[in-house]
PDB file of N, CA and C in Angstrom:
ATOM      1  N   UNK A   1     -18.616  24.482   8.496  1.00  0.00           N
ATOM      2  CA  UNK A   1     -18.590  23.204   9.217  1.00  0.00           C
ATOM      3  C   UNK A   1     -17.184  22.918   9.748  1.00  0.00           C
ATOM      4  N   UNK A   2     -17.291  22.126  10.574  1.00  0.00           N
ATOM      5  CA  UNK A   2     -15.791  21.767  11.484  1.00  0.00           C
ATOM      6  C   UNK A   2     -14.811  20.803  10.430  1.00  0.00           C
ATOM      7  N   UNK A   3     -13.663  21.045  10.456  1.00  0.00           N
ATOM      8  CA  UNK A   3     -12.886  20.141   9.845  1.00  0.00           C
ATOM      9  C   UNK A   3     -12.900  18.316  10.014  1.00  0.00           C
ATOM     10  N   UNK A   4     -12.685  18.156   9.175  1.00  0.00           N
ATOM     11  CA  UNK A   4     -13.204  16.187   8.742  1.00  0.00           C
ATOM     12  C   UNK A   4     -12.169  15.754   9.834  1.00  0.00           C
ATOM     13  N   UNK A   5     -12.510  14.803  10.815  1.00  0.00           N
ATOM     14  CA  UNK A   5     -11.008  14.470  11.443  1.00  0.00           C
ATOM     15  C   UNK A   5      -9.945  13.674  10.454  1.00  0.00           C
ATOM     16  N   UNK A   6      -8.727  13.129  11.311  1.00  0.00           N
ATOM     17  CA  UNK A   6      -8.242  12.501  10.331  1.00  0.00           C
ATOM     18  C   UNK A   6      -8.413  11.260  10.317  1.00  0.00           C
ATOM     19  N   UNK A   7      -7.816  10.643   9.063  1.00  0.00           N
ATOM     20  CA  UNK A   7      -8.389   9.119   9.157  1.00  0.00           C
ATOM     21  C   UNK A   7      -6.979   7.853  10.005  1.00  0.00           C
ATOM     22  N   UNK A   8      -7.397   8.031  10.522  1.00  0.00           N
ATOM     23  CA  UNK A   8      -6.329   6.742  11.368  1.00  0.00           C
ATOM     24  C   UNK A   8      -7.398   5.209  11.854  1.00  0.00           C
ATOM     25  N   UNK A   9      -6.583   4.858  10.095  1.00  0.00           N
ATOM     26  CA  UNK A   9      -7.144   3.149  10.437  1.00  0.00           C
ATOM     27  C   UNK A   9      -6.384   2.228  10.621  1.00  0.00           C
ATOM     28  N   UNK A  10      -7.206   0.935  10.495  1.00  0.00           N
ATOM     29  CA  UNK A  10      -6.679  -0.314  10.953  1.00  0.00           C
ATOM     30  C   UNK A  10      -6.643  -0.864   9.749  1.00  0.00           C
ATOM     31  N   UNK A  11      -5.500  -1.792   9.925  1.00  0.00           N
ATOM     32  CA  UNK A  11      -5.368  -3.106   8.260  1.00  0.00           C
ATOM     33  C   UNK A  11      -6.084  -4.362   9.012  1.00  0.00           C
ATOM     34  N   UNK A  12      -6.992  -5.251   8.213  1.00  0.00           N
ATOM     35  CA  UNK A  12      -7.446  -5.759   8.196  1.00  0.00           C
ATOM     36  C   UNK A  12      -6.321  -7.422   7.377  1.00  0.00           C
ATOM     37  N   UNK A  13      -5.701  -6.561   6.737  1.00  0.00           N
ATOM     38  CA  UNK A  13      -4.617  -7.105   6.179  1.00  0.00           C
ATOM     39  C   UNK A  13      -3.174  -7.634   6.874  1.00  0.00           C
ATOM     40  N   UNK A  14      -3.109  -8.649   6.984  1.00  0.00           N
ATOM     41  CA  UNK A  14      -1.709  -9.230   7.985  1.00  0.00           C
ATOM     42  C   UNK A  14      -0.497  -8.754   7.458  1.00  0.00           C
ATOM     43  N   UNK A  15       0.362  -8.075   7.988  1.00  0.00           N
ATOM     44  CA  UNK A  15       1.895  -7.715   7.522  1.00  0.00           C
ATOM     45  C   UNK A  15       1.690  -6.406   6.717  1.00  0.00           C
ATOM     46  N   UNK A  16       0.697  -5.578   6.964  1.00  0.00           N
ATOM     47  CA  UNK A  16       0.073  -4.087   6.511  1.00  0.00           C
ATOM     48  C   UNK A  16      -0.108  -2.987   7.832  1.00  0.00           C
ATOM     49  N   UNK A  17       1.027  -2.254   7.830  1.00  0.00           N
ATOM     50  CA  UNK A  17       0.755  -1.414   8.577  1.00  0.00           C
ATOM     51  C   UNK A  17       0.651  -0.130   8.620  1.00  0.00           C
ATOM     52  N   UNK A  18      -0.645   1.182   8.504  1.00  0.00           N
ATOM     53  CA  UNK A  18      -0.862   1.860   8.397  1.00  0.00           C
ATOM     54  C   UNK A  18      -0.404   2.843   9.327  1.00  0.00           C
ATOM     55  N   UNK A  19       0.422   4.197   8.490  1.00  0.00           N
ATOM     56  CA  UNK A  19       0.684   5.141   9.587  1.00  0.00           C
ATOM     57  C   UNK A  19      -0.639   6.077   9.891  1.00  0.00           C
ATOM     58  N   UNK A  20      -0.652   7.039  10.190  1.00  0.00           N
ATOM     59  CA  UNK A  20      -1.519   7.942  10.796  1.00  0.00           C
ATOM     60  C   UNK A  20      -2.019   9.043   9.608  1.00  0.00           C
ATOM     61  N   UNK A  21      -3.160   8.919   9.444  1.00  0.00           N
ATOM     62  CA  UNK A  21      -3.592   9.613   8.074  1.00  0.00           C
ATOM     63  C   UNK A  21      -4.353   8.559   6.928  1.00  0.00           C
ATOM     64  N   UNK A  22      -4.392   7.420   7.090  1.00  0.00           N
ATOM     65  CA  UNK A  22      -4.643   6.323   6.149  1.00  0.00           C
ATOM     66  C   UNK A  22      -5.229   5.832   6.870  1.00  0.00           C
ATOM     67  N   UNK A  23      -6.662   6.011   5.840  1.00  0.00           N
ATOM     68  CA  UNK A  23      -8.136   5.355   6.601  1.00  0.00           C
ATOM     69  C   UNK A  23      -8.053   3.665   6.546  1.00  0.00           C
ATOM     70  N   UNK A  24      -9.251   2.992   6.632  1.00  0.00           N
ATOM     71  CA  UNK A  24      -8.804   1.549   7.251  1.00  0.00           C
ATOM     72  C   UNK A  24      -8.399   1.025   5.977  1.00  0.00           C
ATOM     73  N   UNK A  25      -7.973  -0.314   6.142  1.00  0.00           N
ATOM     74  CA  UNK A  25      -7.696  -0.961   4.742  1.00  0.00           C
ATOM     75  C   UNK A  25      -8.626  -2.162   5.458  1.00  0.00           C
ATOM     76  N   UNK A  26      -9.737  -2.579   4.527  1.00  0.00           N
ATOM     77  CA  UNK A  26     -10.530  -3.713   4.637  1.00  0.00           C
ATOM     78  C   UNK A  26     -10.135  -4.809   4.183  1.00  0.00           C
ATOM     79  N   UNK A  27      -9.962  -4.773   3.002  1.00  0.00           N
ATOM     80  CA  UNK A  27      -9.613  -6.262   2.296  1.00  0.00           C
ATOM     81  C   UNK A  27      -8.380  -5.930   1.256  1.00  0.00           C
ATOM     82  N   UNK A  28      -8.139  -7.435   0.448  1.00  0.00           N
ATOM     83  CA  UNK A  28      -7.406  -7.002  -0.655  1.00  0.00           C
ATOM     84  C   UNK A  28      -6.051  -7.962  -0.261  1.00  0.00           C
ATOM     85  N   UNK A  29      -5.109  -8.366  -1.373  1.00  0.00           N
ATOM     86  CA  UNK A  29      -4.311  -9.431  -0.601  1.00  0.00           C
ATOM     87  C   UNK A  29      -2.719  -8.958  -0.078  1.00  0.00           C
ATOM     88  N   UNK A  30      -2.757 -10.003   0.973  1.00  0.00           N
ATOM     89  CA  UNK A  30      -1.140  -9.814   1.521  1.00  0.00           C
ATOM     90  C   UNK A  30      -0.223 -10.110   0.662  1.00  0.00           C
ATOM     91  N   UNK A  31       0.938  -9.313   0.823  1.00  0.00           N
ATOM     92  CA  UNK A  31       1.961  -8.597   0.357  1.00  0.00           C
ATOM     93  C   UNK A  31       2.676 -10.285   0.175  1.00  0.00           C
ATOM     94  N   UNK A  32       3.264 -10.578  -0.667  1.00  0.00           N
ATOM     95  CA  UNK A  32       3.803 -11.891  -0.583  1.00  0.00           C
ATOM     96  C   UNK A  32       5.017 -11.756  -1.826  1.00  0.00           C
ATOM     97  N   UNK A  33       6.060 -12.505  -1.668  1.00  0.00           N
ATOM     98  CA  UNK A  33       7.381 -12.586  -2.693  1.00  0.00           C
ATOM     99  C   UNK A  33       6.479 -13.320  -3.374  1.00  0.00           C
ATOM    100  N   UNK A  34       7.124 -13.062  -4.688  1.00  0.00           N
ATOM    101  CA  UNK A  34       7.059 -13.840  -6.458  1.00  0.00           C
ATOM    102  C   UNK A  34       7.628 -15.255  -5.771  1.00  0.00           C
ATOM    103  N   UNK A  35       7.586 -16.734  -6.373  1.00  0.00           N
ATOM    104  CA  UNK A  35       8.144 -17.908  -6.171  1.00  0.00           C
ATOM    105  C   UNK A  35       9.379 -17.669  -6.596  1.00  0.00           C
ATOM    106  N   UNK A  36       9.398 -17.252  -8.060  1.00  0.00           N
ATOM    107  CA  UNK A  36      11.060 -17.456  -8.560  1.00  0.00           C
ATOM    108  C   UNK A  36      11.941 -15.876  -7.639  1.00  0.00           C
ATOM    109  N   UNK A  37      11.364 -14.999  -6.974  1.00  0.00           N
ATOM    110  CA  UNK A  37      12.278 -14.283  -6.103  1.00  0.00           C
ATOM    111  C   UNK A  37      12.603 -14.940  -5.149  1.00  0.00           C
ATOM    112  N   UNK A  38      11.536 -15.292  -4.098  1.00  0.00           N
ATOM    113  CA  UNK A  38      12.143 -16.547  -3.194  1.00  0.00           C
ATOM    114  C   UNK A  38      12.975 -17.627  -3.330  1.00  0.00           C
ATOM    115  N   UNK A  39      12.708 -17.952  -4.563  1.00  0.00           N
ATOM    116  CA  UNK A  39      14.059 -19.551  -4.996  1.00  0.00           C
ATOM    117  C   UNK A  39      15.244 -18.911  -4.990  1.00  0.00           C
ATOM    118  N   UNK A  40      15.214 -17.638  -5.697  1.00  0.00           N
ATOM    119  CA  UNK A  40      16.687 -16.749  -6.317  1.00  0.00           C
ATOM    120  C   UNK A  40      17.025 -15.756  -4.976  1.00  0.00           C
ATOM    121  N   UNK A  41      16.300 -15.714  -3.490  1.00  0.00           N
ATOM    122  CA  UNK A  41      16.507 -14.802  -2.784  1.00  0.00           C
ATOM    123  C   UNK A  41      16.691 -13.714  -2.679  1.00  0.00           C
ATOM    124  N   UNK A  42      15.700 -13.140  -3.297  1.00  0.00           N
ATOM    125  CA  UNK A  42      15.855 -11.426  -4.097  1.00  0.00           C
ATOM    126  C   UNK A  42      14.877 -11.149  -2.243  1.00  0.00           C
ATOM    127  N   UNK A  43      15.817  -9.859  -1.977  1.00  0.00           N
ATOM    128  CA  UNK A  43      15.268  -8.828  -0.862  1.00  0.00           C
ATOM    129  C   UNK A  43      15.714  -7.676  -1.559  1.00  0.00           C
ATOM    130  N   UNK A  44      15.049  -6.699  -1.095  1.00  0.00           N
ATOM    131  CA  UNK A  44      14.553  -5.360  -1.725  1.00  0.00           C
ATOM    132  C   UNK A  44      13.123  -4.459  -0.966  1.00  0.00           C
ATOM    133  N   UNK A  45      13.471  -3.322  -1.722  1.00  0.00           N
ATOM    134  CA  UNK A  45      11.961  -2.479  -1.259  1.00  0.00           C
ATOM    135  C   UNK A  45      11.380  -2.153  -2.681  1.00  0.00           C
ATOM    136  N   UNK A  46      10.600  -2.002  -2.269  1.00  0.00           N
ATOM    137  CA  UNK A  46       9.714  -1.188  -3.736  1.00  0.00           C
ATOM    138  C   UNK A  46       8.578  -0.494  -3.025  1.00  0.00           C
ATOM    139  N   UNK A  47       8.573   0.836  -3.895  1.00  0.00           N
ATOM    140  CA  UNK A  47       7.625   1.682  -3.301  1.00  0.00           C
ATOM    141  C   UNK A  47       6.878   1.729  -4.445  1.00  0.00           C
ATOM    142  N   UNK A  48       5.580   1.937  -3.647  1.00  0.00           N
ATOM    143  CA  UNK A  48       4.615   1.770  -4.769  1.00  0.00           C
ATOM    144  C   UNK A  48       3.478   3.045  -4.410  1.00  0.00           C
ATOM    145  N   UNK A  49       3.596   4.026  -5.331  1.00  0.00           N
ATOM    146  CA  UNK A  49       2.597   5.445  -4.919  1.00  0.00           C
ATOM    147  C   UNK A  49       0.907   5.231  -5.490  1.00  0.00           C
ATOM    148  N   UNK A  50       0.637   5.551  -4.878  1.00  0.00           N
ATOM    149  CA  UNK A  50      -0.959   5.177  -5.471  1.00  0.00           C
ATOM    150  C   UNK A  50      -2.414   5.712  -4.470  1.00  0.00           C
ATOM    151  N   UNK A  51      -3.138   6.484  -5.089  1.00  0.00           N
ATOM    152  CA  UNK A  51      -4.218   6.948  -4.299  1.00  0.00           C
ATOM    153  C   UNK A  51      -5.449   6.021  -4.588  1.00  0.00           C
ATOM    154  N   UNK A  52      -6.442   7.069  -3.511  1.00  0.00           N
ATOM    155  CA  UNK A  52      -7.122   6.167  -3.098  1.00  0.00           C
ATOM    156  C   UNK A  52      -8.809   7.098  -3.016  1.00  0.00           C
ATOM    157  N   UNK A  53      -9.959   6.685  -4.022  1.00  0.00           N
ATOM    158  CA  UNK A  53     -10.783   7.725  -4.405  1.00  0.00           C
ATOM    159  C   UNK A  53     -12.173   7.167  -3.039  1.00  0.00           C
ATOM    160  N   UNK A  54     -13.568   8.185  -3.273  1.00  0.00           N
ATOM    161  CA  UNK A  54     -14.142   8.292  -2.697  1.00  0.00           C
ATOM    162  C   UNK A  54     -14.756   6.802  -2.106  1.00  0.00           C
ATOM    163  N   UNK A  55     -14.680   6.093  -3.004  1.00  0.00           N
ATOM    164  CA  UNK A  55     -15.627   4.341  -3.068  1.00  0.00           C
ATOM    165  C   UNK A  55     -14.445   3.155  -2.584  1.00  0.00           C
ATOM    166  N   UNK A  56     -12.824   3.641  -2.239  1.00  0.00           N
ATOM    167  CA  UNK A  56     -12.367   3.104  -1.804  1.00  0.00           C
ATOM    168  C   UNK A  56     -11.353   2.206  -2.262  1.00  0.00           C
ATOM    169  N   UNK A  57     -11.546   2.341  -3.884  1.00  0.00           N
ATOM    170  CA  UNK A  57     -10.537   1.567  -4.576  1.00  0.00           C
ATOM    171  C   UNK A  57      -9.487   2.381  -4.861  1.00  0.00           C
ATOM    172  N   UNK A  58      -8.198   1.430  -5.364  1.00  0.00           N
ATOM    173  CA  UNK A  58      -6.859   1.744  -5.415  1.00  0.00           C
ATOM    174  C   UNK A  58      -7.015   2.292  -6.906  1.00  0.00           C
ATOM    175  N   UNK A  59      -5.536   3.405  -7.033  1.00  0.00           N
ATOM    176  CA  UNK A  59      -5.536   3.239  -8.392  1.00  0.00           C
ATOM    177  C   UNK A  59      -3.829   3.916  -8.215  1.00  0.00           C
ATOM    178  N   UNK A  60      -2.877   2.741  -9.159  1.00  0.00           N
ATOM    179  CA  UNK A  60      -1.873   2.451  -9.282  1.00  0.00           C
ATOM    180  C   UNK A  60      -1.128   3.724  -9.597  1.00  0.00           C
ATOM    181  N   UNK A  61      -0.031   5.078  -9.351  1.00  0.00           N
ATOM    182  CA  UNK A  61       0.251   5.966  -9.715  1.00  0.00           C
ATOM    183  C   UNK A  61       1.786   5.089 -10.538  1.00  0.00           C
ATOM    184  N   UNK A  62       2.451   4.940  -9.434  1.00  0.00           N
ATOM    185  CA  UNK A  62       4.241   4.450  -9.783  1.00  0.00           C
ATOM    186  C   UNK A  62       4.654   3.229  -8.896  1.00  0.00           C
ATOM    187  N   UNK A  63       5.633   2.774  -9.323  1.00  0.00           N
ATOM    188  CA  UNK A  63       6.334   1.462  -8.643  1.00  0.00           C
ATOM    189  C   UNK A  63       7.894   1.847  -8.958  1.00  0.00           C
ATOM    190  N   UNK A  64       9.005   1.886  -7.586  1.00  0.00           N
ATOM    191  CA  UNK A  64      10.045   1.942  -8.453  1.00  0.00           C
ATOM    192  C   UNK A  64      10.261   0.668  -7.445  1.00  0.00           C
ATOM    193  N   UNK A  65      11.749   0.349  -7.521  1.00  0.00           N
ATOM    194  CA  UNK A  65      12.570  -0.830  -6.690  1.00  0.00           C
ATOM    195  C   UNK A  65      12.589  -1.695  -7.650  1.00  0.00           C
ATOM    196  N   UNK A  66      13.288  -2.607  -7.265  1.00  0.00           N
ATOM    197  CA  UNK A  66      13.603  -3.994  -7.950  1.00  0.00           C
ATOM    198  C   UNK A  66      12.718  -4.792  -9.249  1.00  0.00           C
ATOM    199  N   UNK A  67      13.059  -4.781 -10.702  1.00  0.00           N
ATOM    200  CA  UNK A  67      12.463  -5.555 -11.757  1.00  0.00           C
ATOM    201  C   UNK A  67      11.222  -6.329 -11.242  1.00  0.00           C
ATOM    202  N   UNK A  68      12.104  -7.508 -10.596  1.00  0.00           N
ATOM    203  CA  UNK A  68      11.805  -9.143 -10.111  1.00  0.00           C
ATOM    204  C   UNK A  68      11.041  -9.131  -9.165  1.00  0.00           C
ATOM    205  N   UNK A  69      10.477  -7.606  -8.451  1.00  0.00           N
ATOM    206  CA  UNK A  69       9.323  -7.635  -7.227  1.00  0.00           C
ATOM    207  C   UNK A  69       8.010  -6.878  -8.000  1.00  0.00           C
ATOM    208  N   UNK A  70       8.469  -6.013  -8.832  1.00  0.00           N
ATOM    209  CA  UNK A  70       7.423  -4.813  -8.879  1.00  0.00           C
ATOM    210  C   UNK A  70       5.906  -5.755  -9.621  1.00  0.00           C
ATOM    211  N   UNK A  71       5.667  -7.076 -10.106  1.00  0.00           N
ATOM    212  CA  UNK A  71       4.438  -6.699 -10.410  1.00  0.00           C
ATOM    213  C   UNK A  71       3.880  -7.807  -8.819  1.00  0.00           C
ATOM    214  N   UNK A  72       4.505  -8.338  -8.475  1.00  0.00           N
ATOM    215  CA  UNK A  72       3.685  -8.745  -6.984  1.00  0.00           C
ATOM    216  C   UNK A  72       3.569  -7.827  -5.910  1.00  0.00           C
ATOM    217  N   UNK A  73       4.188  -6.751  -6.173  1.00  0.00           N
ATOM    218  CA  UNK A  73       3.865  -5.041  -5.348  1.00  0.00           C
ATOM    219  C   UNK A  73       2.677  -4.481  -5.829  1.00  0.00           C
ATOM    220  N   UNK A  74       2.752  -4.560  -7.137  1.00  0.00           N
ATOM    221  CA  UNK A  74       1.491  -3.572  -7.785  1.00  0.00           C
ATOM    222  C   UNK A  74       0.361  -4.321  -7.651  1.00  0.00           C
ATOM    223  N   UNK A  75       0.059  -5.825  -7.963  1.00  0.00           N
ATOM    224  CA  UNK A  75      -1.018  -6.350  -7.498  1.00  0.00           C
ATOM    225  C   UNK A  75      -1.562  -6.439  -6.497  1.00  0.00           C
ATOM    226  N   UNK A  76      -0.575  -6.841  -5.330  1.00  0.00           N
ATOM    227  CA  UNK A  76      -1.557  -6.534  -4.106  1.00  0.00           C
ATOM    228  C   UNK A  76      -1.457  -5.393  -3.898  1.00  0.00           C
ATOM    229  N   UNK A  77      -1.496  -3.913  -3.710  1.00  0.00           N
ATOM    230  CA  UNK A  77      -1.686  -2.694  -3.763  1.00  0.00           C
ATOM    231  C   UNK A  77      -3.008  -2.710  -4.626  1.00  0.00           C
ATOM    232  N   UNK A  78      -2.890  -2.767  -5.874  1.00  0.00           N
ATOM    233  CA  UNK A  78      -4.275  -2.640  -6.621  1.00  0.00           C
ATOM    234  C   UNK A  78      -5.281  -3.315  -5.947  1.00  0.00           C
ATOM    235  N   UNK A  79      -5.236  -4.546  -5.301  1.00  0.00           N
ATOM    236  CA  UNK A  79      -6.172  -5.136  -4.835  1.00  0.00           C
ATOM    237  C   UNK A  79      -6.892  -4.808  -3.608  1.00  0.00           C
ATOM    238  N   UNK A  80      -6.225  -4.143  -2.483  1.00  0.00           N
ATOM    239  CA  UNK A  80      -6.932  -3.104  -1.307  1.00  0.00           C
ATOM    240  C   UNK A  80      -8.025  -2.460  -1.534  1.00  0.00           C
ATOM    241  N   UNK A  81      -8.733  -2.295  -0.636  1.00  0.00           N
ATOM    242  CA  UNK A  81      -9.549  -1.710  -0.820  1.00  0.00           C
ATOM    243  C   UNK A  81      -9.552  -0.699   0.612  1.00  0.00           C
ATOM    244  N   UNK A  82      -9.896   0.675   0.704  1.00  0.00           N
ATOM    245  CA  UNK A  82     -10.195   0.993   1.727  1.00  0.00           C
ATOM    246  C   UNK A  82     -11.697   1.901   2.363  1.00  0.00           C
ATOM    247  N   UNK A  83     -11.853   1.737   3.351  1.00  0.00           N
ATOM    248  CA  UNK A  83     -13.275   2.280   3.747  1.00  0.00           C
ATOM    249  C   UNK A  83     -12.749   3.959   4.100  1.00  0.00           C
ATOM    250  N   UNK A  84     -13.788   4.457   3.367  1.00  0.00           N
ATOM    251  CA  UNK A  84     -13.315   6.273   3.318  1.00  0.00           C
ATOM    252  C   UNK A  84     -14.360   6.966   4.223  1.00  0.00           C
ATOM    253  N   UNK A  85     -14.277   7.708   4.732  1.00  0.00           N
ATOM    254  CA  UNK A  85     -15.397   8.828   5.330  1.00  0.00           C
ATOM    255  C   UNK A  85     -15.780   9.777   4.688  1.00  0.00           C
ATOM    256  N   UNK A  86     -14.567  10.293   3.585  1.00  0.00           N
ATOM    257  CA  UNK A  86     -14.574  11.531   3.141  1.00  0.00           C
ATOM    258  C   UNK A  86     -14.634  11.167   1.705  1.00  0.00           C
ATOM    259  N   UNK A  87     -15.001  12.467   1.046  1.00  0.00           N
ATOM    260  CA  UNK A  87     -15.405  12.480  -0.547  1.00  0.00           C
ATOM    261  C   UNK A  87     -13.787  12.341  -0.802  1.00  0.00           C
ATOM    262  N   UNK A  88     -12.885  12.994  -0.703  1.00  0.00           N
ATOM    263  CA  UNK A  88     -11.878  13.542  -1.382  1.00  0.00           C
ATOM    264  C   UNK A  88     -11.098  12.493  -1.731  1.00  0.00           C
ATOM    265  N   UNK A  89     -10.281  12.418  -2.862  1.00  0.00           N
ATOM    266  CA  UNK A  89      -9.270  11.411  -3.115  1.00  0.00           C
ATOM    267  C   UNK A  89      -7.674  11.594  -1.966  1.00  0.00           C
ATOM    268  N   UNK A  90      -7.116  10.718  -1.907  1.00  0.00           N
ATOM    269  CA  UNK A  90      -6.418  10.952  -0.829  1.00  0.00           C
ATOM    270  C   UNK A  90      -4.872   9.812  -1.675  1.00  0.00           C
ATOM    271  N   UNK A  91      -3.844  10.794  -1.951  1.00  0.00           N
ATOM    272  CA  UNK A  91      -2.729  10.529  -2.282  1.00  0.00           C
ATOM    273  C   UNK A  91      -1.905   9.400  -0.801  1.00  0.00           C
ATOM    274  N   UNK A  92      -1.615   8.301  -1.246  1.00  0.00           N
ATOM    275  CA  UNK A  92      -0.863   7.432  -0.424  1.00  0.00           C
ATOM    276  C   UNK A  92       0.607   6.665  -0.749  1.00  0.00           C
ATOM    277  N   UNK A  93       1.504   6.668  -0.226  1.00  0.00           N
ATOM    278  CA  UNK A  93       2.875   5.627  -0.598  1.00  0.00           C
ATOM    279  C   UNK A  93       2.887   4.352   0.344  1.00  0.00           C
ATOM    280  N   UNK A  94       2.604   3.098  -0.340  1.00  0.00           N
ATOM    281  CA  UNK A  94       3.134   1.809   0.097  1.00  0.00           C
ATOM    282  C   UNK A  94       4.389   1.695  -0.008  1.00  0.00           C
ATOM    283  N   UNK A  95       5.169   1.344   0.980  1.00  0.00           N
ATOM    284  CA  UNK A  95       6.346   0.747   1.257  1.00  0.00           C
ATOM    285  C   UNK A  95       6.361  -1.122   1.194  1.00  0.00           C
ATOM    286  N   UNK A  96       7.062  -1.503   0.721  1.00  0.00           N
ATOM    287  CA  UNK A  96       7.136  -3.017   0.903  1.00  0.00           C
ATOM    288  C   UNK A  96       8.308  -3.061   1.072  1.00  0.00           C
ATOM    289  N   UNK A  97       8.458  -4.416   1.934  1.00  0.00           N
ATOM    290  CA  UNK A  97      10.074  -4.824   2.245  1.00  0.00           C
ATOM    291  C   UNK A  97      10.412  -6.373   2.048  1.00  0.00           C
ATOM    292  N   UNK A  98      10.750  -6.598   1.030  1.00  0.00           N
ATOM    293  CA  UNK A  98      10.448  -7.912   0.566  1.00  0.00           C
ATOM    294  C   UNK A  98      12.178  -8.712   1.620  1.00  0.00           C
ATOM    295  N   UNK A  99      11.567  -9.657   2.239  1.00  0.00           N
ATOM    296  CA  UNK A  99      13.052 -10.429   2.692  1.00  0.00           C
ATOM    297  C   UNK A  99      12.647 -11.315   2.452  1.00  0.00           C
ATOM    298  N   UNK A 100      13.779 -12.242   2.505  1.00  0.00           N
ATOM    299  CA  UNK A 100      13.321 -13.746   1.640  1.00  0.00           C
ATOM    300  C   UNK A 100      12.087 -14.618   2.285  1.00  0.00           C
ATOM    301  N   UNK A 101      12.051 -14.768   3.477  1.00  0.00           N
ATOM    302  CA  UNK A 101      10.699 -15.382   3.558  1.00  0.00           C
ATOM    303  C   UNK A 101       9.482 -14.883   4.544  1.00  0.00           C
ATOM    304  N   UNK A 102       9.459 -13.357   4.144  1.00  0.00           N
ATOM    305  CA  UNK A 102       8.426 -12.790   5.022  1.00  0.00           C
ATOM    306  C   UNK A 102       8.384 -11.005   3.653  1.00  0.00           C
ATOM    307  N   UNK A 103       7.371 -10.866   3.975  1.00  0.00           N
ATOM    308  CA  UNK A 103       7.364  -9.347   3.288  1.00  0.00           C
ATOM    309  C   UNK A 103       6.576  -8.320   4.126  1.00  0.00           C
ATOM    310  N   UNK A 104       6.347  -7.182   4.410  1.00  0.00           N
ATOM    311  CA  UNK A 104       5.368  -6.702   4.867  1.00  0.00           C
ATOM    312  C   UNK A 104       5.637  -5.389   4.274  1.00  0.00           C
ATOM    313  N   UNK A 105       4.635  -4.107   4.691  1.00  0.00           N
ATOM    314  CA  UNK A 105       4.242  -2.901   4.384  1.00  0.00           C
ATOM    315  C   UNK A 105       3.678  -2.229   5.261  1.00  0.00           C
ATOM    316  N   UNK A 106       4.380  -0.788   4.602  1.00  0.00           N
ATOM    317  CA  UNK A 106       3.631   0.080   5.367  1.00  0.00           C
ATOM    318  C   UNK A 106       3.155   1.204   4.614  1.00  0.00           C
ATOM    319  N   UNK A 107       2.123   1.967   5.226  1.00  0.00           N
ATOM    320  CA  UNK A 107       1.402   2.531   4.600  1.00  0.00           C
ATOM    321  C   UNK A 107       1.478   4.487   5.224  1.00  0.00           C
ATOM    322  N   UNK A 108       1.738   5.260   3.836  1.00  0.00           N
ATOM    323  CA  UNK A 108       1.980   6.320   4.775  1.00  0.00           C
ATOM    324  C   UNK A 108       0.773   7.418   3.337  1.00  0.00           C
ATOM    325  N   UNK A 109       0.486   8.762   4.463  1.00  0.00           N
ATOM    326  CA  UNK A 109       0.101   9.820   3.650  1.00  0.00           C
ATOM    327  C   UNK A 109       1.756  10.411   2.489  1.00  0.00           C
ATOM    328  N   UNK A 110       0.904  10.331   1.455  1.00  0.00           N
ATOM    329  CA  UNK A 110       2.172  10.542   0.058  1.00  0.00           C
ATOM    330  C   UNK A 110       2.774  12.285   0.143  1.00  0.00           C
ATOM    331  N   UNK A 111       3.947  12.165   0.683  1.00  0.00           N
ATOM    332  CA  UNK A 111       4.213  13.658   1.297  1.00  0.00           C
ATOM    333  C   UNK A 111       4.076  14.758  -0.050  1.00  0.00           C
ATOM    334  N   UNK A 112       3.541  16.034  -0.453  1.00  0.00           N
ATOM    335  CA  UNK A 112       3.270  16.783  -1.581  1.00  0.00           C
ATOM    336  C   UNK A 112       4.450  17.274  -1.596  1.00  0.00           C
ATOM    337  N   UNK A 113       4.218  17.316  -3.147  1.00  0.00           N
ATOM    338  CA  UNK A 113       5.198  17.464  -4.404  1.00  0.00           C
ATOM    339  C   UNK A 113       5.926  18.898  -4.309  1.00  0.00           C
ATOM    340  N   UNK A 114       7.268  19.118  -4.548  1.00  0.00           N
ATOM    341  CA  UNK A 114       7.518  20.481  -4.004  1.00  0.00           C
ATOM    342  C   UNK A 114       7.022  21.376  -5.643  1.00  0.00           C
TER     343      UNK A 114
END
C-alpha cells in the first residue's frame, strides 16, 4: 500500500501553533501563565515532550524550563486532544513561551534520539 500522507493540522486551540507533521489538535485548554507567575512576572520557555497514541490522547513524557511554569505547561498539554488518521503513536515537543501577559506554543514532530 502507498505511504500514509503526512499529518499537517490545524489547532483548534488559540495561541497553538502546529508545525508540519502534527495532526490537528481539537480541543483541550489554552496555554495560560500560573496567577502568582504573572503577579511575580516570571517569562520563560518550557518544553514539554509528550506523544500522542492512536485515540488521540496526550501522554506526558518530560517538562524541563522554569519551576514556577512547569505544572501549567503540563496541564494544558495533557489536556489536548488530537484527531489521528493513523494507528501509530507519534512522538511530539510543545514549546511554550510564557511572557508576562500572553503565552503561546508551538507544536513540532519530536526530532529522534541519536
Amino acid at each position: 500500500p502507498p505511504p500514509l500522507p503526512p499529518e499537517n493540522g490545524v489547532s483548534a486551540i488559540r495561541d497553538v501553533t502546529l508545525e508540519p507533521g502534527v495532526p490537528d489538535l481539537v480541543r483541550g485548554r489554552r496555554p495560560v501563565a500560573p496567577p502568582f507567575a504573572r503577579l511575580a512576572r516570571v517569562v520563560g520557555t518550557i518544553e514539554v515532550a509528550f506523544s500522542v497514541g492512536a485515540g488521540g490522547t496526550t501522554a506526558v513524557q518530560s517538562v524541563n524550563g522554569p519551576d514556577i511554569l512547569k505544572p501549567a505547561a503540563e496541564q494544558a498539554v495533557a489536556s489536548w486532544v488530537f484527531r489521528r488518521v493513523r494507528a501509530d503513536r507519534i512522538d511530539l515537543l510543545a514549546t511554550l513561551s510564557y511572557d508576562v501577559d500572553r503565552v503561546s506554543a508551538v507544536v513540532r514532530p519530536k526530532p529522534p534520539s541519536p
